[in-house]
N, C-alpha and C. Protein backbone atom coordinates (compact mmCIF):
# COMPACT_ATOMS: atom_id res chain seq x y z
N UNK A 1 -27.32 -14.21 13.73
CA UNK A 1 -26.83 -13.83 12.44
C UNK A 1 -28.00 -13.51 11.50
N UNK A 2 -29.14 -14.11 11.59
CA UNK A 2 -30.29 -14.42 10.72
C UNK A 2 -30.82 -12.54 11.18
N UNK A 3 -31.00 -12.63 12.30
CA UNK A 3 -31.70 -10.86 12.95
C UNK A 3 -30.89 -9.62 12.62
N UNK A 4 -29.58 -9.87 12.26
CA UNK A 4 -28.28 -9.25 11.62
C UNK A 4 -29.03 -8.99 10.06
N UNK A 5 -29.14 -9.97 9.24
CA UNK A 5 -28.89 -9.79 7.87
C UNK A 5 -30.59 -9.18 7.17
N UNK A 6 -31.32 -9.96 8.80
CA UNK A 6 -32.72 -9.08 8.38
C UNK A 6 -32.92 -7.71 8.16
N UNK A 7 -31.94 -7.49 9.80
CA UNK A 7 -32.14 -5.76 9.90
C UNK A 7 -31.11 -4.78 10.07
N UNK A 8 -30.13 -5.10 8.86
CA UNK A 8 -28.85 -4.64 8.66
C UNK A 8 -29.02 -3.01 8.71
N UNK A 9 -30.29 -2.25 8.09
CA UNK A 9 -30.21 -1.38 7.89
C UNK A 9 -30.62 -0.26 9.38
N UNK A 10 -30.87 -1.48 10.13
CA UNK A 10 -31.27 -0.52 11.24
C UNK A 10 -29.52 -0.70 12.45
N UNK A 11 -28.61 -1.13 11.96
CA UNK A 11 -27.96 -1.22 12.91
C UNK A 11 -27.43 0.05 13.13
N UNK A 12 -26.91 0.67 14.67
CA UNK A 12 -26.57 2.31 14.35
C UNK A 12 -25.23 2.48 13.53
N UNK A 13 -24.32 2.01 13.58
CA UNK A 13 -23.25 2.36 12.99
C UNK A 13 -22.58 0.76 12.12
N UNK A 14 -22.17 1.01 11.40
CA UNK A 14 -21.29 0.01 10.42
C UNK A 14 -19.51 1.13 10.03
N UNK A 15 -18.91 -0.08 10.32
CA UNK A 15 -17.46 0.29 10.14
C UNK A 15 -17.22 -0.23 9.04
N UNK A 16 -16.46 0.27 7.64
CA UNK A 16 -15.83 -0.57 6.53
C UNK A 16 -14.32 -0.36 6.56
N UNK A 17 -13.63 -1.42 7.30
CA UNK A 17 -12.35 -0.98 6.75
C UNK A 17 -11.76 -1.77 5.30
N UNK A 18 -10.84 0.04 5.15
CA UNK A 18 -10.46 -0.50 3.53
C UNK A 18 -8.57 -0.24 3.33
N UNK A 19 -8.47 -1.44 2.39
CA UNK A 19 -7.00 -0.66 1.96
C UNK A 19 -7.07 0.58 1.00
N UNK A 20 -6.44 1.41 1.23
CA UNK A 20 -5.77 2.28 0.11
C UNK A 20 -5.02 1.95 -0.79
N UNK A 21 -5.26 0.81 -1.45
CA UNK A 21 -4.40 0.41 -2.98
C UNK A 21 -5.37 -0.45 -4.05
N UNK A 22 -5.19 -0.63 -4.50
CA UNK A 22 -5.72 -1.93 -5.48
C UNK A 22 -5.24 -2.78 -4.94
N UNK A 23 -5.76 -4.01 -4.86
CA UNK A 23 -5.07 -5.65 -5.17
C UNK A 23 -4.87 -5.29 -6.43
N UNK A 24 -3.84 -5.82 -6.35
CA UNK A 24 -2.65 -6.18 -7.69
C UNK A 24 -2.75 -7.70 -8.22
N UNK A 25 -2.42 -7.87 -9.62
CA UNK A 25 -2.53 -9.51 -9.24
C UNK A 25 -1.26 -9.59 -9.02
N UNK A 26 -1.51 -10.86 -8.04
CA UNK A 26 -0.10 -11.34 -7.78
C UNK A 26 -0.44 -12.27 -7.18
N UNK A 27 0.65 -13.29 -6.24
CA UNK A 27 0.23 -14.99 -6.41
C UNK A 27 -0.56 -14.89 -4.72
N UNK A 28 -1.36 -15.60 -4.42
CA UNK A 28 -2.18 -15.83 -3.33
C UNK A 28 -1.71 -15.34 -1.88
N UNK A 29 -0.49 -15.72 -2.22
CA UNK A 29 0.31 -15.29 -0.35
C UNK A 29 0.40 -13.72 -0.03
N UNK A 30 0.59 -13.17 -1.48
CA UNK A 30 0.74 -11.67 -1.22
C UNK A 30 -0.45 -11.05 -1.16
N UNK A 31 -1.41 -11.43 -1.62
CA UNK A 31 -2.28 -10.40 -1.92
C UNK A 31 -2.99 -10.86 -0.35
N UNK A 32 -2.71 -11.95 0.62
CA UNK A 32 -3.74 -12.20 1.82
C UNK A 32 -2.74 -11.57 3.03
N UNK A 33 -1.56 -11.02 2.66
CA UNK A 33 -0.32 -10.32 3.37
C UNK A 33 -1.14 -9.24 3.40
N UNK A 34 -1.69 -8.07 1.97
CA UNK A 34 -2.24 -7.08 2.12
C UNK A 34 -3.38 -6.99 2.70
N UNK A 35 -4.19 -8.33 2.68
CA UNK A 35 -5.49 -8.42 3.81
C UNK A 35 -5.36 -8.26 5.67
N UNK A 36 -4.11 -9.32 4.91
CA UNK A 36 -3.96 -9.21 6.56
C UNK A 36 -3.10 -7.63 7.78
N UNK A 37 -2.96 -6.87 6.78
CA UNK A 37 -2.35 -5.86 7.65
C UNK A 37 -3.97 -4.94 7.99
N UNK A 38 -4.79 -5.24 7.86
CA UNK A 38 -6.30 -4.38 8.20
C UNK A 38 -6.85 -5.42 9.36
N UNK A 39 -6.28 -6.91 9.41
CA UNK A 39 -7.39 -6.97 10.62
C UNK A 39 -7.07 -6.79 11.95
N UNK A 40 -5.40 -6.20 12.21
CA UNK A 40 -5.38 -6.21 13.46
C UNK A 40 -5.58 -4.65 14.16
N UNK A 41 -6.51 -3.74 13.16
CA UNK A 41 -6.78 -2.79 13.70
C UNK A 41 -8.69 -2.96 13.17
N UNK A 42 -8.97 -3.86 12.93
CA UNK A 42 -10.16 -4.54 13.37
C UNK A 42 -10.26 -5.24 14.73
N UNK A 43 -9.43 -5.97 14.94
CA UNK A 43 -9.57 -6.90 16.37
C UNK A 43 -9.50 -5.48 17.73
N UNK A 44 -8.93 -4.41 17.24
CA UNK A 44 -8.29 -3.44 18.37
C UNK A 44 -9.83 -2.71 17.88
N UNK A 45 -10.73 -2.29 17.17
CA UNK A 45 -11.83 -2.06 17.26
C UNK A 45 -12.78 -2.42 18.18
N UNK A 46 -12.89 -4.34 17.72
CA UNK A 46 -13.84 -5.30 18.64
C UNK A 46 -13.38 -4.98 19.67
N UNK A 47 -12.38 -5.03 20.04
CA UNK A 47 -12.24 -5.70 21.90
C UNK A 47 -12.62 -3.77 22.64
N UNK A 48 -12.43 -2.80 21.95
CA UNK A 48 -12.77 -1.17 22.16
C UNK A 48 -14.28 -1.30 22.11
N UNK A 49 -14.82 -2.10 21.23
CA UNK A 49 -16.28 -2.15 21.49
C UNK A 49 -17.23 -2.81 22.61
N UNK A 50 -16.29 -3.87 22.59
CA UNK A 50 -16.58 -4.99 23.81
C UNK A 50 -16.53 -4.01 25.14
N UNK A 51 -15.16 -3.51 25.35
CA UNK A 51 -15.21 -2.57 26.92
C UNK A 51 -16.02 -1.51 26.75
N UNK A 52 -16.71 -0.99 25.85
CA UNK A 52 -17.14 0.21 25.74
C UNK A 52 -18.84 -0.62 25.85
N UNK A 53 -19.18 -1.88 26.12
CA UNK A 53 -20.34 -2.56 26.30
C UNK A 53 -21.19 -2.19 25.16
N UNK A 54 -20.50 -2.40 23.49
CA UNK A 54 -21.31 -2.27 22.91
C UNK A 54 -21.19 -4.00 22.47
N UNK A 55 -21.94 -4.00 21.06
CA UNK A 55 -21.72 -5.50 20.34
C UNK A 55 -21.20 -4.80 19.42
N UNK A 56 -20.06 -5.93 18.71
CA UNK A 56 -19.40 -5.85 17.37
C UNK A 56 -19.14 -7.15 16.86
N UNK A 57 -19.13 -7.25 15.63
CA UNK A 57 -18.52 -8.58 14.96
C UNK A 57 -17.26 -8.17 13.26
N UNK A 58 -16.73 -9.22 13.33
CA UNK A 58 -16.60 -8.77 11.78
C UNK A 58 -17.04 -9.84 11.05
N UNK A 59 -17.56 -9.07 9.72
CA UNK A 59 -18.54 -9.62 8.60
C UNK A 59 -17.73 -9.66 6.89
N UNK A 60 -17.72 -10.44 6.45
CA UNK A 60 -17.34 -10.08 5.13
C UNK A 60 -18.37 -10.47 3.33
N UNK A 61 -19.16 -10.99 4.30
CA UNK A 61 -20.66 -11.66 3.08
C UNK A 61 -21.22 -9.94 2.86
N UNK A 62 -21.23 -8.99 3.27
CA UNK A 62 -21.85 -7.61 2.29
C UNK A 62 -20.72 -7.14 0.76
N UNK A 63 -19.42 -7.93 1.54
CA UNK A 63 -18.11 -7.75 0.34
C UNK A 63 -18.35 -8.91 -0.49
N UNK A 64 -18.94 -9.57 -1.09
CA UNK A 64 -19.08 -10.70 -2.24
C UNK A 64 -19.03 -10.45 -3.05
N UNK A 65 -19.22 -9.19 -3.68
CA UNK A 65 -18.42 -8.10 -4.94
C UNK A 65 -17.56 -6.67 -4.26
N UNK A 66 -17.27 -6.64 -4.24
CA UNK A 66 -16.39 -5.73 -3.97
C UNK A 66 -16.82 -4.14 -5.21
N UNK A 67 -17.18 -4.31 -6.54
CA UNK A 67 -17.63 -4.24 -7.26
C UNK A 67 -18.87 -2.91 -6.93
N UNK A 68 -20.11 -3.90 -6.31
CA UNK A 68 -20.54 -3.05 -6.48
C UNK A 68 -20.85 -2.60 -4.11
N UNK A 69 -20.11 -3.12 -3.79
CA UNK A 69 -19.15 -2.22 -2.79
C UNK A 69 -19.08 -0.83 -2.83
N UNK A 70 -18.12 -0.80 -3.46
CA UNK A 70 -17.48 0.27 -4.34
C UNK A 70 -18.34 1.32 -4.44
N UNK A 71 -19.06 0.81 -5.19
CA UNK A 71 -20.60 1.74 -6.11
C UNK A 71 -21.17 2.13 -4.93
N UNK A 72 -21.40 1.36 -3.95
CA UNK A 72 -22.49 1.91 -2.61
C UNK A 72 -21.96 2.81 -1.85
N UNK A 73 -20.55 2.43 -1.92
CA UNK A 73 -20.03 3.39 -0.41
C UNK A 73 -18.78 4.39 -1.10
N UNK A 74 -19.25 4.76 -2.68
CA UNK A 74 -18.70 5.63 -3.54
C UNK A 74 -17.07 5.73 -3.37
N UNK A 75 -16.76 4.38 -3.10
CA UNK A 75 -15.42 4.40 -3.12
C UNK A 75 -14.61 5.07 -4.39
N UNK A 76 -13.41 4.99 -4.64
CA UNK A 76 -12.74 5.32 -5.92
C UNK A 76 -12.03 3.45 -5.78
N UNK A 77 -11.32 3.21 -7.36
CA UNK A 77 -11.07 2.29 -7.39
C UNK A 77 -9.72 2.10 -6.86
N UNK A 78 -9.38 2.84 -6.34
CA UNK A 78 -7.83 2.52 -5.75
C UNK A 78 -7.76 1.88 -4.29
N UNK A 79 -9.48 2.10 -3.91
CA UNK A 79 -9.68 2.00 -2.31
C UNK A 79 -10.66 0.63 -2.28
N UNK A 80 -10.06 -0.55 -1.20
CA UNK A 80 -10.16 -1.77 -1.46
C UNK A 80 -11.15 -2.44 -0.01
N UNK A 81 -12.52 -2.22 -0.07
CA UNK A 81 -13.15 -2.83 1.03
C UNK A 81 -12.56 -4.30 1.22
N UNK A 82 -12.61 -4.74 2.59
CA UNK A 82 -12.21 -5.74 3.54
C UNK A 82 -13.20 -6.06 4.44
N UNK A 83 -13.52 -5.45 5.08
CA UNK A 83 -14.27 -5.44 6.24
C UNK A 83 -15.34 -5.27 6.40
N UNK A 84 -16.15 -5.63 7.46
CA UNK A 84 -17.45 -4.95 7.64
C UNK A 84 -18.24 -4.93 8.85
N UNK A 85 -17.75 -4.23 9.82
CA UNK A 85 -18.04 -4.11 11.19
C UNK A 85 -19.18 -3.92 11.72
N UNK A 86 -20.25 -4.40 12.03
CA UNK A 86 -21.38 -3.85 12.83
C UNK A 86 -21.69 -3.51 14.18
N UNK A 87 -21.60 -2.54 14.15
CA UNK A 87 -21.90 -1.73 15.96
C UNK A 87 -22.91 -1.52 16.60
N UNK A 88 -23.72 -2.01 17.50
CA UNK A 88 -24.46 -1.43 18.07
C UNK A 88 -24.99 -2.48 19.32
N UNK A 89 -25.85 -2.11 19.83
CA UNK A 89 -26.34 -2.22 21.09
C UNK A 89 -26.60 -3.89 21.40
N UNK A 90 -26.10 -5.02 22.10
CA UNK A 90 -26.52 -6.08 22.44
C UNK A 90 -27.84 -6.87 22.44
N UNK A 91 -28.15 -7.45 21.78
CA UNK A 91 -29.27 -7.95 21.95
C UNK A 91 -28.98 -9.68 23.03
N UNK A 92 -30.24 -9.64 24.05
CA UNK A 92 -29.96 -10.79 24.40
C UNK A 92 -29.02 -11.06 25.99
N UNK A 93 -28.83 -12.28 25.84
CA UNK A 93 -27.59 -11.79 27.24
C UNK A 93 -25.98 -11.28 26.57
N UNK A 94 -25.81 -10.66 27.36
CA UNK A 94 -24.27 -10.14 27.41
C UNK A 94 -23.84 -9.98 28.70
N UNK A 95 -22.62 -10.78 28.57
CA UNK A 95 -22.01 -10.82 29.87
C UNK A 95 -20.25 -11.08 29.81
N UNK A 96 -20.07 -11.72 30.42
CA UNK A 96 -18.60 -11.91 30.76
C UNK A 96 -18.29 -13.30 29.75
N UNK A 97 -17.41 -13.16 28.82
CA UNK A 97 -17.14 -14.47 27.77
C UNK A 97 -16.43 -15.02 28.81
N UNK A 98 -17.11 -16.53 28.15
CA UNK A 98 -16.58 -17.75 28.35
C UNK A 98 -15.76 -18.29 27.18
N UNK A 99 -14.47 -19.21 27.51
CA UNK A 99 -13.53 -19.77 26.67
C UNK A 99 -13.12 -21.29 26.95
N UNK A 100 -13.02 -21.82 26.24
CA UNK A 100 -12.28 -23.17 26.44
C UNK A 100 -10.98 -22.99 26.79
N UNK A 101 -10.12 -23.97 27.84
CA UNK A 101 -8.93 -23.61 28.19
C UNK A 101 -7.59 -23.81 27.38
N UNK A 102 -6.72 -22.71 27.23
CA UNK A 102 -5.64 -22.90 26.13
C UNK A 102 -5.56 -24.51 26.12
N UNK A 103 -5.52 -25.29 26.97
CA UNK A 103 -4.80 -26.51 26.62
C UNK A 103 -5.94 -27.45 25.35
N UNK A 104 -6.71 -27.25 25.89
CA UNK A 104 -8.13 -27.80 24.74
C UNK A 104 -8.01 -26.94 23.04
N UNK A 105 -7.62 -25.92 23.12
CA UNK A 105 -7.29 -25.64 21.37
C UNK A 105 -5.90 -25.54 21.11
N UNK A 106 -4.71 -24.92 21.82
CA UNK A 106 -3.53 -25.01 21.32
C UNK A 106 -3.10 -26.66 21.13
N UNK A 107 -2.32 -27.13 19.80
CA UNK A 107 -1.47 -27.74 19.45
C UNK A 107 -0.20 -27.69 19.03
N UNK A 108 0.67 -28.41 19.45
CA UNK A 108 1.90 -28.57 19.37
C UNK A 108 2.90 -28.89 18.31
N UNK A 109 3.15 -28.29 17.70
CA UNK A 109 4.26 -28.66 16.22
C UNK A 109 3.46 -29.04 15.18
N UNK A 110 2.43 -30.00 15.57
CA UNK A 110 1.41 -30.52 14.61
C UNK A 110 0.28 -30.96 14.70
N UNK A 111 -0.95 -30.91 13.85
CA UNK A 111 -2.17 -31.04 14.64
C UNK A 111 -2.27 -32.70 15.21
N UNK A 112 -3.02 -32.16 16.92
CA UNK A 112 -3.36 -33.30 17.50
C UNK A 112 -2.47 -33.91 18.48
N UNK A 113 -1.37 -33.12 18.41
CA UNK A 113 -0.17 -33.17 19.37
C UNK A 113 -0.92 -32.29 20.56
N UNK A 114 -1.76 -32.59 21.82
CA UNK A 114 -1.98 -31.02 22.77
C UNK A 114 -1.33 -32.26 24.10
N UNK A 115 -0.25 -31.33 24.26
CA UNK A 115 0.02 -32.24 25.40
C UNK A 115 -0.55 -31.61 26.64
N UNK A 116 -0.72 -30.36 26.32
CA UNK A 116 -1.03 -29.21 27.61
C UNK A 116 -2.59 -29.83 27.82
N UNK A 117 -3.51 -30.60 26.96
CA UNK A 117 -5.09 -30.57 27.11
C UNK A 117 -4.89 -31.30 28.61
N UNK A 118 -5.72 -31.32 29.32
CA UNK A 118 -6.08 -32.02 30.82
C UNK A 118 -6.50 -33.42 30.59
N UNK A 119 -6.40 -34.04 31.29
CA UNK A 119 -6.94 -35.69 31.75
C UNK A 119 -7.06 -36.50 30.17
């Protein structure tokens, strides 16, 4: 993350996805409804990047103003950064992810209920 924020400017490509509206005010649940309809054509990005053997992540610390966002990537104010994708080439090993097994993070009705975890 630290080699990320050093050398942001050399990464080859950066993705910003944005809504096309303003946030509106309105009470907390709605306005993270309108967040949330952008990240699942973020996740369909990553995993297109992943088979395509590049690296991707999503980032949202370059959005800490939105403000002057805006100003950099000459948005208009109707158009609402979210995102902030970085693309490019692996550093390091890359290989085949490893996961913990559903039964070790899914819980059941309530946290701490995993009946599925092993032994």
């Amino acid at each position: 993350m630290q080699w990320q924020a050093d050398h942001f400017e050399e990464i080859p490509a950066i993705v910003v996805g944005c809504l096309a509206t303003m946030i509106p005010l309105m009470p907390r649940i709605a306005v993270s409804s309108l967040y949330g309809s952008i990240y699942p054509s973020v996740q369909n990005l990553l995993l297109a990047a992943r088979a395509a053997g590049l690296g991707a992540c999503l980032i949202t610390l370059p959005l800490w103003s939105t403000f002057l966002a805006r100003r950099a990537l000459g948005l208009p104010w109707t158009v609402t950064p979210c995102a902030v994708i970085p693309i490019g080439w692996p550093r390091g090993r890359y290989g085949p992810t490893t996961r913990k097994p559903v039964g070790e993070v899914v819980h059941l009705d309530r946290w701490g209920n995993q009946p599925f975890r092993a032994g």
